[in-house]
N, C-alpha and C. Protein backbone atom coordinates (compact mmCIF):
# COMPACT_ATOMS: atom_id res chain seq x y z
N UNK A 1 11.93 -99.74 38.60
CA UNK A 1 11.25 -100.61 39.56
C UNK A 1 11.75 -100.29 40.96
N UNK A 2 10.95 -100.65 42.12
CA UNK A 2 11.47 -100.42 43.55
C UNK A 2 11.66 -101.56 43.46
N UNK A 3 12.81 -101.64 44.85
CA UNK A 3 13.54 -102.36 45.72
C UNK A 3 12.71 -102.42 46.91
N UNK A 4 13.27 -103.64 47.78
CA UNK A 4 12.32 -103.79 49.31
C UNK A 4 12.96 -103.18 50.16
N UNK A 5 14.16 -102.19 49.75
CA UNK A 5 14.52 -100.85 50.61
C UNK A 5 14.36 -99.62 49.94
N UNK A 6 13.10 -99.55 48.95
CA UNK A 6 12.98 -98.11 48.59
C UNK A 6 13.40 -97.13 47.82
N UNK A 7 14.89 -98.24 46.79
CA UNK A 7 15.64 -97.17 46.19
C UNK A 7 15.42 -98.09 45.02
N UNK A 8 15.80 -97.01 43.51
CA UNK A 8 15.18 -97.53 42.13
C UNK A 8 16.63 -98.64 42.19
N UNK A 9 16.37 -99.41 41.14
CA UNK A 9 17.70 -100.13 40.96
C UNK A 9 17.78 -100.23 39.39
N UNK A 10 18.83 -100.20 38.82
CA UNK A 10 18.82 -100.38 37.05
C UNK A 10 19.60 -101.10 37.12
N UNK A 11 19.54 -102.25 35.62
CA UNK A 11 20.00 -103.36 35.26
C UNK A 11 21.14 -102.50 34.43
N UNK A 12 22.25 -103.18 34.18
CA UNK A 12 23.42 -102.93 33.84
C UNK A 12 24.14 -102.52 34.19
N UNK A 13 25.09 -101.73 33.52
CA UNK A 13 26.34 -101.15 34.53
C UNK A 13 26.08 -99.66 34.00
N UNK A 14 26.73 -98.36 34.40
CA UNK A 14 26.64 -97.44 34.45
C UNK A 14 28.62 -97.14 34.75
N UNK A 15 28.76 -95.78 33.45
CA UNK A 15 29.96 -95.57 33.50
C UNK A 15 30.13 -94.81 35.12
N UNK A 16 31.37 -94.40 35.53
CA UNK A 16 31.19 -93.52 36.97
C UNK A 16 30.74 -92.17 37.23
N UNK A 17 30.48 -91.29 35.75
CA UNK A 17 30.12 -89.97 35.95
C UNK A 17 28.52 -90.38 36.20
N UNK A 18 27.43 -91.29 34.83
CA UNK A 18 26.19 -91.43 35.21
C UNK A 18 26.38 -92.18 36.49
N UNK A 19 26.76 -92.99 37.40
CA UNK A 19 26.59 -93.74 38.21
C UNK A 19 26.53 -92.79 39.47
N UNK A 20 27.44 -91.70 39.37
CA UNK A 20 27.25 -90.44 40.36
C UNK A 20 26.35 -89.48 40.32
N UNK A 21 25.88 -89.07 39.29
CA UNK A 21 24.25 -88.47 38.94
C UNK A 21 23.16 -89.48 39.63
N UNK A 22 23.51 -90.62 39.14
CA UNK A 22 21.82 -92.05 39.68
C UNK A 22 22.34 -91.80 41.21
N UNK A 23 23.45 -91.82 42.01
CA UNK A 23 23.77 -91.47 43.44
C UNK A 23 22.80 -90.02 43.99
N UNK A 24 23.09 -89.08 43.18
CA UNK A 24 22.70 -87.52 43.99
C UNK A 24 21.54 -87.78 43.32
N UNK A 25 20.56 -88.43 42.04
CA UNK A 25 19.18 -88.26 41.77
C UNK A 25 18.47 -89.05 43.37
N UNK A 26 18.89 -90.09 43.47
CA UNK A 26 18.79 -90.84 44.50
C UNK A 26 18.56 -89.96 45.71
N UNK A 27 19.32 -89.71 46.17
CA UNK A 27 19.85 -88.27 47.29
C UNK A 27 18.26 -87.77 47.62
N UNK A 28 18.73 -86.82 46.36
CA UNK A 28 16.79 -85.95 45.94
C UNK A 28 15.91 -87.01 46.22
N UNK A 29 16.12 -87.53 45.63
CA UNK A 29 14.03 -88.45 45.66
C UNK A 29 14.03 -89.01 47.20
N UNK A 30 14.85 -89.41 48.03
CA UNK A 30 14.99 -89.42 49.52
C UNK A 30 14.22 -88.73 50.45
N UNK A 31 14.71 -87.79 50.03
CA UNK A 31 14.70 -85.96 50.60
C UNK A 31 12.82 -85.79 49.96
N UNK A 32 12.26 -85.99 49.41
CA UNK A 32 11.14 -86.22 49.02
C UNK A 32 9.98 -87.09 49.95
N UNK A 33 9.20 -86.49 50.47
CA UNK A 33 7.70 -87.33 51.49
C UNK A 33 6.27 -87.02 50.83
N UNK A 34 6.33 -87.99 50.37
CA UNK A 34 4.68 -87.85 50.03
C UNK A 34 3.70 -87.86 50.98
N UNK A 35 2.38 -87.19 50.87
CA UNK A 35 1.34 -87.19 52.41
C UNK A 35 0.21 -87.83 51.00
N UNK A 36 -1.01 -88.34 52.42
CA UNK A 36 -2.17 -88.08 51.60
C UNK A 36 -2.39 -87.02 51.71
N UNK A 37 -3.75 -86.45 50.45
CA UNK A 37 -4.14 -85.11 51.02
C UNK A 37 -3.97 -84.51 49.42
N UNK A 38 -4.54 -83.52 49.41
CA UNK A 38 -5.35 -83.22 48.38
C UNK A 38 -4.20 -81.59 48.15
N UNK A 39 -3.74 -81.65 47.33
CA UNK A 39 -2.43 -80.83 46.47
C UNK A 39 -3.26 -79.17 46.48
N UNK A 40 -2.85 -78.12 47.28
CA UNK A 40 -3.75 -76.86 46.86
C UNK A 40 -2.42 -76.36 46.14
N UNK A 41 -3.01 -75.16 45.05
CA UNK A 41 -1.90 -74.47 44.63
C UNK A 41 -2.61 -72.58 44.34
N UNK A 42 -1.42 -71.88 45.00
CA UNK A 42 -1.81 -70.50 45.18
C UNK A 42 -1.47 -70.09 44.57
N UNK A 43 -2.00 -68.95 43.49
CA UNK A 43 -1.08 -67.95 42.68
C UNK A 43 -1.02 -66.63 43.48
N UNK A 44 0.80 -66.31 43.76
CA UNK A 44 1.52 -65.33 44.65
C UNK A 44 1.15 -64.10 44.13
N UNK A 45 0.21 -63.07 42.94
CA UNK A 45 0.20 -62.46 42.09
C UNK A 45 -0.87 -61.89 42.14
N UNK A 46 -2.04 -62.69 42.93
CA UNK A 46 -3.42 -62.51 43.25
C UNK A 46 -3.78 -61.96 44.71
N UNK A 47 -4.51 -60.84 44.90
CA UNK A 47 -4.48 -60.46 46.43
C UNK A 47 -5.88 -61.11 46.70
N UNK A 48 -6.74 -61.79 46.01
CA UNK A 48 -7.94 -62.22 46.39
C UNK A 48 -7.74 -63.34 47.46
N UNK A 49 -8.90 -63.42 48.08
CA UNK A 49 -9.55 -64.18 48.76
C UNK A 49 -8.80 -65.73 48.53
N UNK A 50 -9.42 -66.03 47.66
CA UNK A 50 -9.37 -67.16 46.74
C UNK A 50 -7.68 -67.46 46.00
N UNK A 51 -7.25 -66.58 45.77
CA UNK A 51 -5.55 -66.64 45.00
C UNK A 51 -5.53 -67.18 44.19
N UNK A 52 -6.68 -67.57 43.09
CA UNK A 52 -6.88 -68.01 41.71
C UNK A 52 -5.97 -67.53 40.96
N UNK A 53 -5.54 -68.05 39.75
CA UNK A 53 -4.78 -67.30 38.69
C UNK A 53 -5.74 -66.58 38.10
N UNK A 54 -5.33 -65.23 37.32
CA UNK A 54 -6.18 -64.12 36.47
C UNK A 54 -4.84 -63.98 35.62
N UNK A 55 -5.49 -62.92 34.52
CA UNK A 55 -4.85 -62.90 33.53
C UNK A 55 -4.46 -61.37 33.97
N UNK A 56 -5.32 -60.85 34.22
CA UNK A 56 -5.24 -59.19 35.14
C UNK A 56 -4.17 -59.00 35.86
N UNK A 57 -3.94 -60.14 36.78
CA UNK A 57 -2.91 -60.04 38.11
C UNK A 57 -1.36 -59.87 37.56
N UNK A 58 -1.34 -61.11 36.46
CA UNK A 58 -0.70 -61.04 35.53
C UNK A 58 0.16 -60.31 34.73
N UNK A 59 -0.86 -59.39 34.17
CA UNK A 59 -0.69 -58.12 33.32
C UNK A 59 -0.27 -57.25 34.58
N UNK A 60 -1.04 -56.05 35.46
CA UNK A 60 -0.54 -56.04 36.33
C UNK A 60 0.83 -55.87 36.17
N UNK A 61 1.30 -57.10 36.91
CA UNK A 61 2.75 -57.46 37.44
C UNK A 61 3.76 -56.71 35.87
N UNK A 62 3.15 -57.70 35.01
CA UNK A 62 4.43 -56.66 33.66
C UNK A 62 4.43 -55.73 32.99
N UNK A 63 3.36 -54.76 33.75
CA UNK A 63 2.94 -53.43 32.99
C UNK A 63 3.30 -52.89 34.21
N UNK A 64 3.61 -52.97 35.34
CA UNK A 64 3.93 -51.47 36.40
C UNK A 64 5.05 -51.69 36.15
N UNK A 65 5.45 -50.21 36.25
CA UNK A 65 6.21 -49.40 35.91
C UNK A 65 7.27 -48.76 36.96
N UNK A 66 7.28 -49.54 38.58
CA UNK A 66 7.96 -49.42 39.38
C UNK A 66 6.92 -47.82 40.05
N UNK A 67 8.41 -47.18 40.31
CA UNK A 67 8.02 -45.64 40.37
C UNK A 67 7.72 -44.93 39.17
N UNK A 68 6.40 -44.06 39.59
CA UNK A 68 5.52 -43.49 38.76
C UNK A 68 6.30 -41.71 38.62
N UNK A 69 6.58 -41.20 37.56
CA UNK A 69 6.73 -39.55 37.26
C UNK A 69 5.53 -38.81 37.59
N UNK A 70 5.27 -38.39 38.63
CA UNK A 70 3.75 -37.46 38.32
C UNK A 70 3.32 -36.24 37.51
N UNK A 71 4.85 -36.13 37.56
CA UNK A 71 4.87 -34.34 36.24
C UNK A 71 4.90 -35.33 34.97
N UNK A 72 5.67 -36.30 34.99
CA UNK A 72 5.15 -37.04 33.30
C UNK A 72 3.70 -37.23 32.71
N UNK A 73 3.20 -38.25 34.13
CA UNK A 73 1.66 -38.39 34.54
C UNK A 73 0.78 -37.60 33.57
N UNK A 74 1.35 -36.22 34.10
CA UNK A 74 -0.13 -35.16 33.39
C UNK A 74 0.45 -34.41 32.30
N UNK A 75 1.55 -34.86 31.97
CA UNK A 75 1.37 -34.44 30.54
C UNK A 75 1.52 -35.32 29.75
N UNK A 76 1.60 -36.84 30.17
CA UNK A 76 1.02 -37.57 29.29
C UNK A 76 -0.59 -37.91 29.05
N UNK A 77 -1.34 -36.99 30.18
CA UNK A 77 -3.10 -37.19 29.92
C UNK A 77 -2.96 -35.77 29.44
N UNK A 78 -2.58 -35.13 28.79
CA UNK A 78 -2.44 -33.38 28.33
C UNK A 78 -3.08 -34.10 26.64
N UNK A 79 -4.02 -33.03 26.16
CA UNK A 79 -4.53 -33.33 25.03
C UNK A 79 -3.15 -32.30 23.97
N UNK A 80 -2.23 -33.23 24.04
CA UNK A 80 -1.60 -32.61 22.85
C UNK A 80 -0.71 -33.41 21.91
N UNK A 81 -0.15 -33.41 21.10
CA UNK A 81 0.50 -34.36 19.85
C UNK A 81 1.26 -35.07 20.99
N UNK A 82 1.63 -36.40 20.32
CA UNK A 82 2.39 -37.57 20.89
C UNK A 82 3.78 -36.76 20.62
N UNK A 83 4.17 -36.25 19.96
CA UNK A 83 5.77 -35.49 19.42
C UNK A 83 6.44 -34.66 20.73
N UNK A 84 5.08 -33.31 21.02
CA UNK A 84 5.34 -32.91 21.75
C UNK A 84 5.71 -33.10 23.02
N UNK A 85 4.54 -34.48 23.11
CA UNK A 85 4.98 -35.15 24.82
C UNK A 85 6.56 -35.72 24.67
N UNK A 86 6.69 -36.59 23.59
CA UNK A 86 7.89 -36.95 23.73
C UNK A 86 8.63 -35.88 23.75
N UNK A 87 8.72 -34.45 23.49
CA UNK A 87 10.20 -33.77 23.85
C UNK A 87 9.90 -33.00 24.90
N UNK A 88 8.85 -32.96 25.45
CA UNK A 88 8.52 -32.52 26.66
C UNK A 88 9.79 -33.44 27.78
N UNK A 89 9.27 -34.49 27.58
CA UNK A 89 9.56 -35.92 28.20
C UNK A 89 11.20 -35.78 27.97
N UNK A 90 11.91 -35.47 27.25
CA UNK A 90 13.22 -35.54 26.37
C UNK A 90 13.94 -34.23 27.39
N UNK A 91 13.07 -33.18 27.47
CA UNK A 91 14.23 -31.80 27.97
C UNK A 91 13.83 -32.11 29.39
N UNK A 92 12.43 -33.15 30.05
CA UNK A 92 12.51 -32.66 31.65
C UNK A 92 13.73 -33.80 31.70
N UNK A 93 14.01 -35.20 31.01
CA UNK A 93 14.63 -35.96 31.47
C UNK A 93 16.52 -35.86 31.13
N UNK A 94 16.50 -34.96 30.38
CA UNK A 94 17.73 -34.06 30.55
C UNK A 94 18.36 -34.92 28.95
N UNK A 95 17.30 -35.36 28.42
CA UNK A 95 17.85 -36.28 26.91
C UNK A 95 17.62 -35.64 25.96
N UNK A 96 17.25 -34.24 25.40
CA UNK A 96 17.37 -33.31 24.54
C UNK A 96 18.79 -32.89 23.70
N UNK A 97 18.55 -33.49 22.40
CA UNK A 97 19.69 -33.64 21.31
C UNK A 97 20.30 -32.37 21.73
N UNK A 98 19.25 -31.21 21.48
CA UNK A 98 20.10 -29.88 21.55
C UNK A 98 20.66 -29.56 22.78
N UNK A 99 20.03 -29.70 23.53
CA UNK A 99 20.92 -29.55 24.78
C UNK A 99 22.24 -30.24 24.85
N UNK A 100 22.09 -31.11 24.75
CA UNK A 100 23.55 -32.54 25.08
C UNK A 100 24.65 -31.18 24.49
N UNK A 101 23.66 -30.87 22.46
CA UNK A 101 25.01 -30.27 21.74
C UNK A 101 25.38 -29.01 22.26
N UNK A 102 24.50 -28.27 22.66
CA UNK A 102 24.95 -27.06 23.55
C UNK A 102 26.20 -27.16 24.59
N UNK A 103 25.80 -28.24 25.28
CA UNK A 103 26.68 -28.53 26.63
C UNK A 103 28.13 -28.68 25.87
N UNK A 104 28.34 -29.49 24.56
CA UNK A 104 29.49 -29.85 24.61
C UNK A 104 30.48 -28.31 23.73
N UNK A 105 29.45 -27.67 23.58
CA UNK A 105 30.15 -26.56 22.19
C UNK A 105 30.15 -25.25 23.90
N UNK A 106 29.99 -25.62 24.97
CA UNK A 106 30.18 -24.75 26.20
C UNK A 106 28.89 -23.35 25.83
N UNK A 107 28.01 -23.66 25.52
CA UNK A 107 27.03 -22.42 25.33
C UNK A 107 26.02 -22.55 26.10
């Protein structure tokens, strides 16, 4: 319930740790101004016009991939076995089993 100064008040007693939480909740809801006026909300994710949520914008955001490889790029559109790309992918990125074992046997 409000008070005729604005702050909630509760019946009973309160040990001193909750009684210092109901103090700083207090604090917050202070610090709080309501307006009239009609609530807009933007989604940060959307470059449209409008800043609607999409499911696109979305996806998007957790499918890029930062920085893009462009020599990966085209040989991952290269019509050839998924195997091959992966060890393609394996000796440019220097993660080739045989290699590693080469390096350590000094050959």
């Amino acid at each position: 319930m409000w008070r005729d100064n604005g702050k909630f008040s509760l019946e009973g007693n309160l040990n001193e740790v909750l009684n210092e939480d109901w103090n700083q909740l207090q604090e917050m809801l202070n610090e709080i101004t309501l307006s009239d006026g009609r609530e807009m909300v933007f989604w940060a994710l959307e470059n449209s016009r409008t800043r609607k949520y999409s499911t696109s914008s979305l996806y998007k955001i957790m499918t890029s991939g930062g920085v893009r490889d462009s020599q990966m790029t085209t040989v991952r559109k290269c019509n050839i076995p998924l195997k091959v790309k992966i060890i393609i992918w394996m000796a440019a990125h220097d993660r080739s089993q045989s290699r590693v074992q080469l390096k350590k046997k000094n050959w």
